[in-house]
N, C-alpha and C. Protein backbone atom coordinates (compact mmCIF):
# COMPACT_ATOMS: atom_id res chain seq x y z
N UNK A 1 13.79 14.87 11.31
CA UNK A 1 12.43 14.60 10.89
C UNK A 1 12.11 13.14 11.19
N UNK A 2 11.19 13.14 11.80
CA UNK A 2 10.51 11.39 11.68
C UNK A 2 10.15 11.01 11.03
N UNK A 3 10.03 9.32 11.23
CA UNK A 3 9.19 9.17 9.26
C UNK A 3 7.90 9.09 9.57
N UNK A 4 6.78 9.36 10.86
CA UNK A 4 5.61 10.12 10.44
C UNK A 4 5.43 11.43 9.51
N UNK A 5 6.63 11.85 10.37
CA UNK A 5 6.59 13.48 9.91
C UNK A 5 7.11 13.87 8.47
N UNK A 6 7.68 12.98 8.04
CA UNK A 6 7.89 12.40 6.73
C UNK A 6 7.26 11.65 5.62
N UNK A 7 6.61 11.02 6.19
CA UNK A 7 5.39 10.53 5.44
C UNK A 7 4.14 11.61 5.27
N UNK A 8 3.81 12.34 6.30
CA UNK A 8 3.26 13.39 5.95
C UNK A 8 3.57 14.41 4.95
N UNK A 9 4.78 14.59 5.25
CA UNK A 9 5.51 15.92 3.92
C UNK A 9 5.06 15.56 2.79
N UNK A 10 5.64 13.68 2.44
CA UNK A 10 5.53 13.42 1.13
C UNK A 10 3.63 13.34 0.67
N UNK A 11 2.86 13.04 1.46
CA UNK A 11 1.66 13.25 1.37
C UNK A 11 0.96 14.50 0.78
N UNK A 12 1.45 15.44 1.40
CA UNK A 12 1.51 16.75 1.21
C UNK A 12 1.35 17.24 -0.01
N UNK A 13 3.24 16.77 -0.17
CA UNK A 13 3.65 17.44 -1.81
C UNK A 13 3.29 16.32 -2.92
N UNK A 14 2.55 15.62 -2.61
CA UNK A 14 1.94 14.78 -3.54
C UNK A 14 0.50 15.37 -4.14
N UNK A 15 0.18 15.72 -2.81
CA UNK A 15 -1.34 16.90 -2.90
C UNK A 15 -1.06 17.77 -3.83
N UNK A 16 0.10 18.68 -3.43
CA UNK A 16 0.63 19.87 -3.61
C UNK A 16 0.63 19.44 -5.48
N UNK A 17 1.11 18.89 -5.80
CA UNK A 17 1.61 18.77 -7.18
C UNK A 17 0.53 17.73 -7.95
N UNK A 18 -0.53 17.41 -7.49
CA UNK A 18 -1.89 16.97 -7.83
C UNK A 18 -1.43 15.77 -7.99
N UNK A 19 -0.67 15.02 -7.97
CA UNK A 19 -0.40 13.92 -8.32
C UNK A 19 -1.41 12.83 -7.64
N UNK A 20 -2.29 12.09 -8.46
CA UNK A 20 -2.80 10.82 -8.22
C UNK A 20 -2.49 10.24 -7.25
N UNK A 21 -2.74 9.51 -5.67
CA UNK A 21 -1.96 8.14 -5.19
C UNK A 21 -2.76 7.73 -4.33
N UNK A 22 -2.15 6.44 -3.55
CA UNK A 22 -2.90 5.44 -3.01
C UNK A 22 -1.73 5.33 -1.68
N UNK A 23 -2.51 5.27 -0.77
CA UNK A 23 -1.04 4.88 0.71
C UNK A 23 -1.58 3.36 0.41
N UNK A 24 -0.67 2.65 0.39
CA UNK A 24 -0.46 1.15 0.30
C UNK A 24 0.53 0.10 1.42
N UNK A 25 0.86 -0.97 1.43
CA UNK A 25 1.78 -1.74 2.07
C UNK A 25 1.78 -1.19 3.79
N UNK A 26 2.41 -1.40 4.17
CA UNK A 26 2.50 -1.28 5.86
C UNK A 26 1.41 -0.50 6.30
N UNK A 27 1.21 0.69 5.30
CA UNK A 27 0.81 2.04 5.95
C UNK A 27 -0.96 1.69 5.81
N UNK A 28 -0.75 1.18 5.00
CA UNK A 28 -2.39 0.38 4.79
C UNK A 28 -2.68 0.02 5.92
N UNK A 29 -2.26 -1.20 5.69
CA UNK A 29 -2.17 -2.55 7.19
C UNK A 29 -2.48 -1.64 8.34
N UNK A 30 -1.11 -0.66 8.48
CA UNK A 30 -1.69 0.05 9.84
C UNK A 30 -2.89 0.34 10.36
N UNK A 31 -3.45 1.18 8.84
CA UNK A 31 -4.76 1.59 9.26
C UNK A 31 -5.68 0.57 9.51
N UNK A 32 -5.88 -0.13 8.87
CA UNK A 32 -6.88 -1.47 8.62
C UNK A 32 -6.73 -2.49 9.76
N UNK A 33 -5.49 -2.61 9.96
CA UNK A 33 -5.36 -3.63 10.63
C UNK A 33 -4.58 -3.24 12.15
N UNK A 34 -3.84 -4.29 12.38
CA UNK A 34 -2.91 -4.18 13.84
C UNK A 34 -1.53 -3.59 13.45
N UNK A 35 -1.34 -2.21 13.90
CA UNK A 35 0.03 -1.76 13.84
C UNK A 35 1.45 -2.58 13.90
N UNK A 36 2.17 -2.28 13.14
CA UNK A 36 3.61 -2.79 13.07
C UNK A 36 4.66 -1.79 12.26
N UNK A 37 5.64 -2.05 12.86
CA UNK A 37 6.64 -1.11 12.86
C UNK A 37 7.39 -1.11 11.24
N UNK A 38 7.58 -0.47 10.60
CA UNK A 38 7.48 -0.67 9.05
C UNK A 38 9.33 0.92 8.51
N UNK A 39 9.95 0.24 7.49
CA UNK A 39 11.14 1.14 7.67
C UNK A 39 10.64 2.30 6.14
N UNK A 40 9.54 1.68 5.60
CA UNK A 40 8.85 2.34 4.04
C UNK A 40 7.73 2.54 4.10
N UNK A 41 7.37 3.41 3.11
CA UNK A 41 6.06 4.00 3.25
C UNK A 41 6.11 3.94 1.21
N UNK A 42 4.87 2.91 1.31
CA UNK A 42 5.05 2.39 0.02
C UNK A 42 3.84 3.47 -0.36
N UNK A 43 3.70 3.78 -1.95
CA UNK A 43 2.74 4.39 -2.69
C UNK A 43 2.20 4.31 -4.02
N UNK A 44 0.77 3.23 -4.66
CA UNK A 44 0.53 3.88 -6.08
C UNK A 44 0.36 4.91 -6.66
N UNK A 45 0.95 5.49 -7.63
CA UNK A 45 1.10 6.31 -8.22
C UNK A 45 0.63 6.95 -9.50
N UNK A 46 -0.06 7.54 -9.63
CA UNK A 46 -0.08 7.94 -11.22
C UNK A 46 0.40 9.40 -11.98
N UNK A 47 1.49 8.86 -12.62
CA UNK A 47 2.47 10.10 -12.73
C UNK A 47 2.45 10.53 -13.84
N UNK A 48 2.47 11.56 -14.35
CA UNK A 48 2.93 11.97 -16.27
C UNK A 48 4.13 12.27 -15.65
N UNK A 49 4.63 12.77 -17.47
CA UNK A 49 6.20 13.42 -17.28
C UNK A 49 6.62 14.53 -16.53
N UNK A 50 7.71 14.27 -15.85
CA UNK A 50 8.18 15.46 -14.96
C UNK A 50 7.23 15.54 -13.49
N UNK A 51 6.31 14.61 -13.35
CA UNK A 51 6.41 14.77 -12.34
C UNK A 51 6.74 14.40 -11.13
N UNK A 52 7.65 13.35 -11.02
CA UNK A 52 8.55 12.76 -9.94
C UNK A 52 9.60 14.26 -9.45
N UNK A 53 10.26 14.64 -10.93
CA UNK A 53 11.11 15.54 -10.30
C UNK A 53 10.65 16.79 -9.69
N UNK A 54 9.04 17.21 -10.40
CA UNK A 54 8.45 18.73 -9.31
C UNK A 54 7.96 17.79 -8.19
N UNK A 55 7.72 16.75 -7.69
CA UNK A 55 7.60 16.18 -6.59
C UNK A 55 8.63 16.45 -5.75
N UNK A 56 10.03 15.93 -6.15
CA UNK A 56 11.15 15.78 -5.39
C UNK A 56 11.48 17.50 -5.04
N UNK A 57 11.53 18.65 -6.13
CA UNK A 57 11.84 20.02 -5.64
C UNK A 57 10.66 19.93 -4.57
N UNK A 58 9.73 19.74 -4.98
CA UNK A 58 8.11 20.12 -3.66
C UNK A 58 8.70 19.85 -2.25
N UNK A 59 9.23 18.50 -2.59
CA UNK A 59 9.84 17.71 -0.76
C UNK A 59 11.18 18.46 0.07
N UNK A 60 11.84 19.32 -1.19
CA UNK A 60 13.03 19.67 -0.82
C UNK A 60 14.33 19.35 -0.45
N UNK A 61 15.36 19.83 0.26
CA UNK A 61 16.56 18.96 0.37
C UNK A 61 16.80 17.79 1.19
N UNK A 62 15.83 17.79 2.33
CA UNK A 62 15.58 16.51 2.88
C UNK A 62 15.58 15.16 1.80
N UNK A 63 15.03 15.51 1.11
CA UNK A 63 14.73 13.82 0.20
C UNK A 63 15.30 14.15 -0.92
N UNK A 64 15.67 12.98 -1.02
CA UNK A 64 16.43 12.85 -2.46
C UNK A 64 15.91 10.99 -3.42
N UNK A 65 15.60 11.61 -4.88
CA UNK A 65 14.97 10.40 -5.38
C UNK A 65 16.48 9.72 -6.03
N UNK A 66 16.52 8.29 -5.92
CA UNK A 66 17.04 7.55 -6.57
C UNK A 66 16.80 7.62 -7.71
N UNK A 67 18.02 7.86 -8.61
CA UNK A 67 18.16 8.01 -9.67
C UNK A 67 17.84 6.66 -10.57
N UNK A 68 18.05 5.91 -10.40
CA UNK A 68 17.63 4.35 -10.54
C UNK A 68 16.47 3.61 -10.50
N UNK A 69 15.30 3.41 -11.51
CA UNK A 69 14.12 3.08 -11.11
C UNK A 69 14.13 2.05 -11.48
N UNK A 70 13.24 1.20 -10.92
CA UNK A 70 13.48 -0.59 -11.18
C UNK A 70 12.03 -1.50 -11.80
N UNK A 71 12.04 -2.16 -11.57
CA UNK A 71 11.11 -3.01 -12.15
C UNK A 71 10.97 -3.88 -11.03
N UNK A 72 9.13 -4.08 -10.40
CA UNK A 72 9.36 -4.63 -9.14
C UNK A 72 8.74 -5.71 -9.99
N UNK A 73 9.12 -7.17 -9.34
CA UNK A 73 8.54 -8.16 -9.89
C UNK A 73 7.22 -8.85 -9.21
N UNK A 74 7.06 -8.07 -7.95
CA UNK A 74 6.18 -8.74 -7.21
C UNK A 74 4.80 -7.85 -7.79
N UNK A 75 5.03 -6.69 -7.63
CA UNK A 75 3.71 -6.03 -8.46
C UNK A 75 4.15 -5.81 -9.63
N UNK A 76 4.62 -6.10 -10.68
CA UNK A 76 4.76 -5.73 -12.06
C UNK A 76 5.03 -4.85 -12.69
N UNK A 77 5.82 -3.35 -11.73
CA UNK A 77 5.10 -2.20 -12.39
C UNK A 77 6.80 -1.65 -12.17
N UNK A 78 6.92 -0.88 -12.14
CA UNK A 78 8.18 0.75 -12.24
C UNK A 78 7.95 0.84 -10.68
N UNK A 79 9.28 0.72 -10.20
CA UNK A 79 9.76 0.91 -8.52
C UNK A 79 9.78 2.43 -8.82
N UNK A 80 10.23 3.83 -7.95
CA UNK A 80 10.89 4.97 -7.54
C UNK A 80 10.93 4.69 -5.92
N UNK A 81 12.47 5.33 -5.63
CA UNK A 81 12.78 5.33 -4.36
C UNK A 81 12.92 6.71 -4.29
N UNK A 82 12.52 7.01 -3.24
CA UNK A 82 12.85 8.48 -2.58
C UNK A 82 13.38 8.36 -1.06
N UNK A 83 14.53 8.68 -1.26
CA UNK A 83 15.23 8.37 -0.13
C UNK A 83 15.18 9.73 0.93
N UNK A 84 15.11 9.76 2.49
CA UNK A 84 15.02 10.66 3.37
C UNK A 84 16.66 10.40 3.44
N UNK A 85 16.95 11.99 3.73
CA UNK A 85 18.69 11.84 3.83
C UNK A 85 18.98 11.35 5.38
N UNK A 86 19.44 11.14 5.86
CA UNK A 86 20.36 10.47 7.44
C UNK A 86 19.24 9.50 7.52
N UNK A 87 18.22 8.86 7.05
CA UNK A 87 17.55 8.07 7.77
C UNK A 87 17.49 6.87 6.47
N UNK A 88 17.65 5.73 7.24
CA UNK A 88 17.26 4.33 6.66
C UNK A 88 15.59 4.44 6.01
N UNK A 89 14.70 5.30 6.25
CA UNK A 89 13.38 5.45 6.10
C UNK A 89 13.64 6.08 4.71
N UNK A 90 13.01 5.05 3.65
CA UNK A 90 12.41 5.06 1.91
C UNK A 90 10.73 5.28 1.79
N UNK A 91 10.55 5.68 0.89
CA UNK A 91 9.60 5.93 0.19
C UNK A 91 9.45 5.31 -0.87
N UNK A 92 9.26 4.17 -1.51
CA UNK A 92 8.53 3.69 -2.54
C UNK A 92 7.25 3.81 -3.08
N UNK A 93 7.87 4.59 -4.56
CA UNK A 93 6.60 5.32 -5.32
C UNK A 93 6.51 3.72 -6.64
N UNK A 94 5.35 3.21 -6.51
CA UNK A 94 5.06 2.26 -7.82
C UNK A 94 4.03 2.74 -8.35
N UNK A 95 3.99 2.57 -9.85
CA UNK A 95 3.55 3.20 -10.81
C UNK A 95 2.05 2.35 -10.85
N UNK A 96 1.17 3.22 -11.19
CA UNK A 96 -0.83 2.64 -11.51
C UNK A 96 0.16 1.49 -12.67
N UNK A 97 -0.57 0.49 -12.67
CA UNK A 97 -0.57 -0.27 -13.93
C UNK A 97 -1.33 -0.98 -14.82
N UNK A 98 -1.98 -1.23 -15.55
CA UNK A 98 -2.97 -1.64 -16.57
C UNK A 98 -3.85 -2.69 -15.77
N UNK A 99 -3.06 -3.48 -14.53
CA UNK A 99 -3.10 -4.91 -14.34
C UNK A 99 -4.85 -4.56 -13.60
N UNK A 100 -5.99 -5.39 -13.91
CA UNK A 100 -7.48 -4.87 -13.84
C UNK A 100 -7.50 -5.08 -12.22
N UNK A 101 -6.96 -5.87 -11.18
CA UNK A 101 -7.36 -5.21 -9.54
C UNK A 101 -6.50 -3.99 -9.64
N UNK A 102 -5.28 -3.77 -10.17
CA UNK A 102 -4.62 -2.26 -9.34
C UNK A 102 -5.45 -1.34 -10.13
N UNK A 103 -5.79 -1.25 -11.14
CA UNK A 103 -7.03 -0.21 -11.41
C UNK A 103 -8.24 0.19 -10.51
N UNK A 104 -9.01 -0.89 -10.63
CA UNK A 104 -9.99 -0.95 -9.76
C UNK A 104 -9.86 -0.90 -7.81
N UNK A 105 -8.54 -1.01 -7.89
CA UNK A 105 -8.47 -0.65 -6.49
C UNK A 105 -7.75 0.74 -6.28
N UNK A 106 -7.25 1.38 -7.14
CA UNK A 106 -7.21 2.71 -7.30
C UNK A 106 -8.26 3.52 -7.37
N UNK A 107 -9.12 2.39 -8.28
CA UNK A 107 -10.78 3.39 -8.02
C UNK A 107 -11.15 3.72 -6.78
N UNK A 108 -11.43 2.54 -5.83
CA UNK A 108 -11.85 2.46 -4.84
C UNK A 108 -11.04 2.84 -3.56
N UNK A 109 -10.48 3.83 -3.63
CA UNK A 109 -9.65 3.87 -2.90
C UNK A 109 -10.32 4.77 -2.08
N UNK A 110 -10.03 5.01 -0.66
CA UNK A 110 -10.64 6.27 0.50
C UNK A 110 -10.04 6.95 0.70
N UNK A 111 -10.64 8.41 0.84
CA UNK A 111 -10.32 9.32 1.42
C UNK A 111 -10.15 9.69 3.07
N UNK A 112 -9.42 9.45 3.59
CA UNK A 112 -9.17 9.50 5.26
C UNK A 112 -8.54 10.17 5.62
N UNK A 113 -8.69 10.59 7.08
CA UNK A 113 -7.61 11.17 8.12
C UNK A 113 -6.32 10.36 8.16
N UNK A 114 -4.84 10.46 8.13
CA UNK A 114 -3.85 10.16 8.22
C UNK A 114 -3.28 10.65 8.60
N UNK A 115 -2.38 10.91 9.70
CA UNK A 115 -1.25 11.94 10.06
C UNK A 115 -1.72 13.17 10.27
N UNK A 116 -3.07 13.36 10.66
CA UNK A 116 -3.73 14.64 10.89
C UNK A 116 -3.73 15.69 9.53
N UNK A 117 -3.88 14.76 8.32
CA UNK A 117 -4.57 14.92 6.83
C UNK A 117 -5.25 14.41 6.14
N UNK A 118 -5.36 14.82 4.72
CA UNK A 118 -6.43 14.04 4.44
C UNK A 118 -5.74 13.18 3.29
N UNK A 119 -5.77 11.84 3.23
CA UNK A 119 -4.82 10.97 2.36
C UNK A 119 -5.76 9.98 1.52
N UNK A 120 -5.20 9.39 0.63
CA UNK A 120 -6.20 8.40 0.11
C UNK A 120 -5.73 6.98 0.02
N UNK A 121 -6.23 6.08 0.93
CA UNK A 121 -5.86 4.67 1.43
C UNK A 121 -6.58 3.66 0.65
N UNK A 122 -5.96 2.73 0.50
CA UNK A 122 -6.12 1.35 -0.63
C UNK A 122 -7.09 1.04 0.91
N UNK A 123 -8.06 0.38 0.35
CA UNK A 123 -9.32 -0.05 0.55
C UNK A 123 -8.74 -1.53 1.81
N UNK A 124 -9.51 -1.49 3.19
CA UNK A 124 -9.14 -2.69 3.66
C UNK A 124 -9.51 -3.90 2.91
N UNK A 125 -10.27 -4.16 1.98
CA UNK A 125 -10.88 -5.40 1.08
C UNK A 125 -9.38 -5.51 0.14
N UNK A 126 -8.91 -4.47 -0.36
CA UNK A 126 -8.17 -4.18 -1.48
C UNK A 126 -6.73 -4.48 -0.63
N UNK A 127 -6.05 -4.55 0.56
CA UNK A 127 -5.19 -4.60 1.25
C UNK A 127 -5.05 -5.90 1.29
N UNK A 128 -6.04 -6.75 1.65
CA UNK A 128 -6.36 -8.01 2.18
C UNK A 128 -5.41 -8.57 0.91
N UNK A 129 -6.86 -8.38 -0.14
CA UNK A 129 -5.88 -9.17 -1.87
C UNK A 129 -4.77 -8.84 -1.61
N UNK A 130 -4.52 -8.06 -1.67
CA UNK A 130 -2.76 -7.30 -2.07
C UNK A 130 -1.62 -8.16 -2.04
N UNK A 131 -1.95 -8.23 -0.44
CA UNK A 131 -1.08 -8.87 0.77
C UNK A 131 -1.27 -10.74 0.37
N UNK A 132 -2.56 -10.71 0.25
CA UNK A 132 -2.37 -12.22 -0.13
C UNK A 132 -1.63 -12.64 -1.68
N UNK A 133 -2.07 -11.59 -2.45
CA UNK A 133 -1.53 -12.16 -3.69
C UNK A 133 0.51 -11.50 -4.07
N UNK A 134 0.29 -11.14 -2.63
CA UNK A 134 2.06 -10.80 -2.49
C UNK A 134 2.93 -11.69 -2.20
N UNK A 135 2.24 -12.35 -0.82
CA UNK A 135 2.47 -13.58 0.13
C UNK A 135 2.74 -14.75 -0.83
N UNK A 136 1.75 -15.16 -1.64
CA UNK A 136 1.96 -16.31 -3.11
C UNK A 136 2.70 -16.17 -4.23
N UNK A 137 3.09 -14.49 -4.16
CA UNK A 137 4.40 -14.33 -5.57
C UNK A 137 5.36 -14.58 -4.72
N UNK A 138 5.50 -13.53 -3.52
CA UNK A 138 7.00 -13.28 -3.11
C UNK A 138 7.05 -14.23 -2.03
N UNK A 139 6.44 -15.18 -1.88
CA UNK A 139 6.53 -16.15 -0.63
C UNK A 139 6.96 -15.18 0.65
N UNK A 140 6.81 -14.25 0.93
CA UNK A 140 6.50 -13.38 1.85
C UNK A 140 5.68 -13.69 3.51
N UNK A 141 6.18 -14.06 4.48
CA UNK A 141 5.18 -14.52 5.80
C UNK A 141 5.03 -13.32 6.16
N UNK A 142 5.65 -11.87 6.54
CA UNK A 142 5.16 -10.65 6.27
C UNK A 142 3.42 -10.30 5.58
N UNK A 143 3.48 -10.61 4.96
CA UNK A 143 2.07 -10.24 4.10
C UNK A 143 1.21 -11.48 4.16
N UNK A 144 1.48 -12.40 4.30
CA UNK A 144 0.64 -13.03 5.24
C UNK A 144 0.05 -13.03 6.81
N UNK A 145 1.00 -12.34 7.35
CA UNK A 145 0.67 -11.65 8.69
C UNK A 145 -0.18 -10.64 8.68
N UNK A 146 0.22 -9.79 7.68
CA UNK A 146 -0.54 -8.59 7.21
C UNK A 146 -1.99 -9.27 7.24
N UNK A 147 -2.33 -9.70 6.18
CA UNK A 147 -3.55 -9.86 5.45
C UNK A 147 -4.42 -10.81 6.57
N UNK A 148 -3.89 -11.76 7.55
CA UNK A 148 -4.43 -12.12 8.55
C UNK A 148 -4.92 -10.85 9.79
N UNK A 149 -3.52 -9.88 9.96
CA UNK A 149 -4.31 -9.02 11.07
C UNK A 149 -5.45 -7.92 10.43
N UNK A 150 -5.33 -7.79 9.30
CA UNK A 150 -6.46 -7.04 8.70
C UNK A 150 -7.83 -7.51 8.65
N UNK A 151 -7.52 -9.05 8.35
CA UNK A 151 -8.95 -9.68 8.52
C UNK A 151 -9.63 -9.93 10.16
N UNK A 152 -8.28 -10.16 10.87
CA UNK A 152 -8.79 -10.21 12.54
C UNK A 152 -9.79 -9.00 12.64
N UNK A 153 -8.89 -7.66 12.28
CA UNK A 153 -9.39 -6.45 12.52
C UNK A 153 -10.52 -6.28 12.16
N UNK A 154 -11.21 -6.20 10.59
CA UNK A 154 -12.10 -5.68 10.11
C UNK A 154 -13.39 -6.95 10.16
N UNK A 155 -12.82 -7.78 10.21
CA UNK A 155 -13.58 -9.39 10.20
C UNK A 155 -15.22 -9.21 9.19
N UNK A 156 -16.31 -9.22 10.03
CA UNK A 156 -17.38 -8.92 9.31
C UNK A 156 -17.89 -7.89 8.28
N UNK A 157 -17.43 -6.77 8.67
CA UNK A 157 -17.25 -4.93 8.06
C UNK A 157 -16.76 -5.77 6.72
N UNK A 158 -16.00 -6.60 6.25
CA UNK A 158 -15.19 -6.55 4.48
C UNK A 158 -16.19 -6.84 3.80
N UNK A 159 -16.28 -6.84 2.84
CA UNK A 159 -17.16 -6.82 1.35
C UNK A 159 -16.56 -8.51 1.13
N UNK A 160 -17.10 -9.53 1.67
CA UNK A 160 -16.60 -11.00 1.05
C UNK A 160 -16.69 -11.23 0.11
N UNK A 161 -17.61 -10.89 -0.60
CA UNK A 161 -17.86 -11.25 -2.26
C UNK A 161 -16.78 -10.55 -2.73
N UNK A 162 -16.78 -9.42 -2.52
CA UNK A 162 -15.55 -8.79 -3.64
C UNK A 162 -14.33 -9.31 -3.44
N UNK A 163 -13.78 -9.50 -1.83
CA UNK A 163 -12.80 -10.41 -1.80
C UNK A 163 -12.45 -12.08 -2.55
N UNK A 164 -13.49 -12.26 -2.07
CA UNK A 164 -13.37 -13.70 -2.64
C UNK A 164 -13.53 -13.69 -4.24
N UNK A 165 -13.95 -12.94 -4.97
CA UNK A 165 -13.34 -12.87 -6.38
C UNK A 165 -12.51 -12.58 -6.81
N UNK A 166 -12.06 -11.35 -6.30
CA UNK A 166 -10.80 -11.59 -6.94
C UNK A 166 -9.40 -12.23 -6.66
N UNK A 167 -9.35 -12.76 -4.95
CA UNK A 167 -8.44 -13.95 -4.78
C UNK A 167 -8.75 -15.19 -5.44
N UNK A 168 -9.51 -15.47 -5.91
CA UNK A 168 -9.97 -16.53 -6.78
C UNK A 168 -9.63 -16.34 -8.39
N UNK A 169 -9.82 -15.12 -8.92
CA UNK A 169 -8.96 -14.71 -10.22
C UNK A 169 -7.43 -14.61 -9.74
N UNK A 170 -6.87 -14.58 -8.82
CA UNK A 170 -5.21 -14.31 -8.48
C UNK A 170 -5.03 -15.98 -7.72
N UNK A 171 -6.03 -17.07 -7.67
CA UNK A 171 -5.12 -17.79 -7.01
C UNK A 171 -4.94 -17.88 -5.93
N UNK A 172 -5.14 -17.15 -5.06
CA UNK A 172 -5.30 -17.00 -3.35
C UNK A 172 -6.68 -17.27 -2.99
N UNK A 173 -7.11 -18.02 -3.15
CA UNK A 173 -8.40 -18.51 -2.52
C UNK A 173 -8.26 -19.56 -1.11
N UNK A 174 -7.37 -19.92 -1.64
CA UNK A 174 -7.01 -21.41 -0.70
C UNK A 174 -6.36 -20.92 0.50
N UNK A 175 -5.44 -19.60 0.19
CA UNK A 175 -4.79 -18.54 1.51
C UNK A 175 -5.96 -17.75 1.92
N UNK A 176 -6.80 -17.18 1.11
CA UNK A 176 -7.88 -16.43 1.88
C UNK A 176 -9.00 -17.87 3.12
N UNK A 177 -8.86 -18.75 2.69
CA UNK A 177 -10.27 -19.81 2.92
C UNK A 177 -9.12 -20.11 4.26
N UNK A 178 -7.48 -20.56 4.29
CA UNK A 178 -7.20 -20.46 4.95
C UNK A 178 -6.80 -20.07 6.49
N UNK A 179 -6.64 -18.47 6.77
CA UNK A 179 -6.38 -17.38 7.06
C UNK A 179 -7.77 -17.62 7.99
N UNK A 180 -9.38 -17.52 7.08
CA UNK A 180 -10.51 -17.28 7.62
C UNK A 180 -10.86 -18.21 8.75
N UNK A 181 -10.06 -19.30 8.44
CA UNK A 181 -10.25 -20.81 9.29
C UNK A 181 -9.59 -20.66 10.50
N UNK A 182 -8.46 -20.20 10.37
CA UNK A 182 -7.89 -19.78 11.75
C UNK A 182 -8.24 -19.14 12.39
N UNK A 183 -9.11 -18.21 11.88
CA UNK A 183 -9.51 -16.86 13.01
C UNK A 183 -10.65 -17.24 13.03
N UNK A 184 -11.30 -18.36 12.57
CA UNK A 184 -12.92 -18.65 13.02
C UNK A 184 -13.05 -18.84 14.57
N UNK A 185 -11.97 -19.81 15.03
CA UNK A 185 -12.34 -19.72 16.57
C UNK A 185 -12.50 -18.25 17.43
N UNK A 186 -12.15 -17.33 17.31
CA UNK A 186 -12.74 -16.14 17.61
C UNK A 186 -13.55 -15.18 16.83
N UNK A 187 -13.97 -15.79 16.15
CA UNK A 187 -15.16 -15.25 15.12
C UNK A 187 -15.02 -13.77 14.99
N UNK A 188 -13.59 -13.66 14.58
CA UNK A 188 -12.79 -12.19 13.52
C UNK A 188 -13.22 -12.05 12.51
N UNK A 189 -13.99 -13.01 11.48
CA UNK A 189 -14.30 -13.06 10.29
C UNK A 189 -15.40 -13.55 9.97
């Protein structure tokens, strides 16, 4: 199995089992922005009880969830790994959390074509923050790359106001004002 073809399954049986989610991290970027080669396919989540494990029967013997759930410090919330068997390719499931952008960017989240389905993607405005306010916890140049090719990409199309508030409640103002300065000479933004 590939991890398109894998990322699709888990898409799927996420459908399949109604479960709430958001495609986030790389898989975002992809869409939004300039492709890059990524080994996870990260996801918000909103789960009640039991349903990680009718998730994991849904996916079948291919995947298997880590028994071990963690505490990520960069987003605040409950890690799950779901591991694809023979392949280095994870699935990170993080949990919705109280914190008021991952709400509101759960709201806003789209409904799109993905993998020749229909998936629901964290917002390119909502990617941008993400990535910037990832880049300033986890000192991350990754997600600063990110959040620059997203803005190359989408440049005028973003909602600036909404951006620029809430990197300004997180502190990334000075990386967003940044970022915009560089790509002014080709007027991406």
């Amino acid at each position: 199995m590939t991890s398109d073809e894998a990322v699709a399954h888990v898409i799927d049986a996420l459908t399949t089992e109604a479960i709430p989610f958001m495609v986030v991290g790389s898989l975002a970027t992809n869409v939004h922005g300039v492709p890059r080669s990524t080994r996870d396919a990260d996801f918000v989540v909103e789960v009640s009880p039991g349903a990680l494990e009718r998730l994991v029967a849904t996916l079948g013997p291919a995947f298997r969830l880590n028994p071990q759930a963690s505490f990520e410090t960069i987003t605040g919330t409950t890690r799950h790994v779901i591991e694809l068997r023979g392949s280095p390719f994870t699935f990170e499931l993080f949990g919705l959390t109280d914190d008021p952008h991952d709400r509101e960017r759960f709201v806003r989240r789209q409904r799109m074509r993905l993998l020749a389905r229909h998936a629901f993607v964290m917002t390119a405005e909502d990617t941008v923050i993400t990535k910037l306010r990832w880049a300033r916890q986890g000192n991350r140049a990754k997600d600063l790359d990110d959040a620059r090719n997203v803005l190359a990409v989408q440049g005028s199309s973003l909602d600036w106001t909404y951006i620029e508030r809430w990197c300004a409640q997180h502190g990334t103002r000075a990386l967003l004002d940044s970022l915009r300065q560089s790509l002014s000479s080709g007027d991406s933004c």
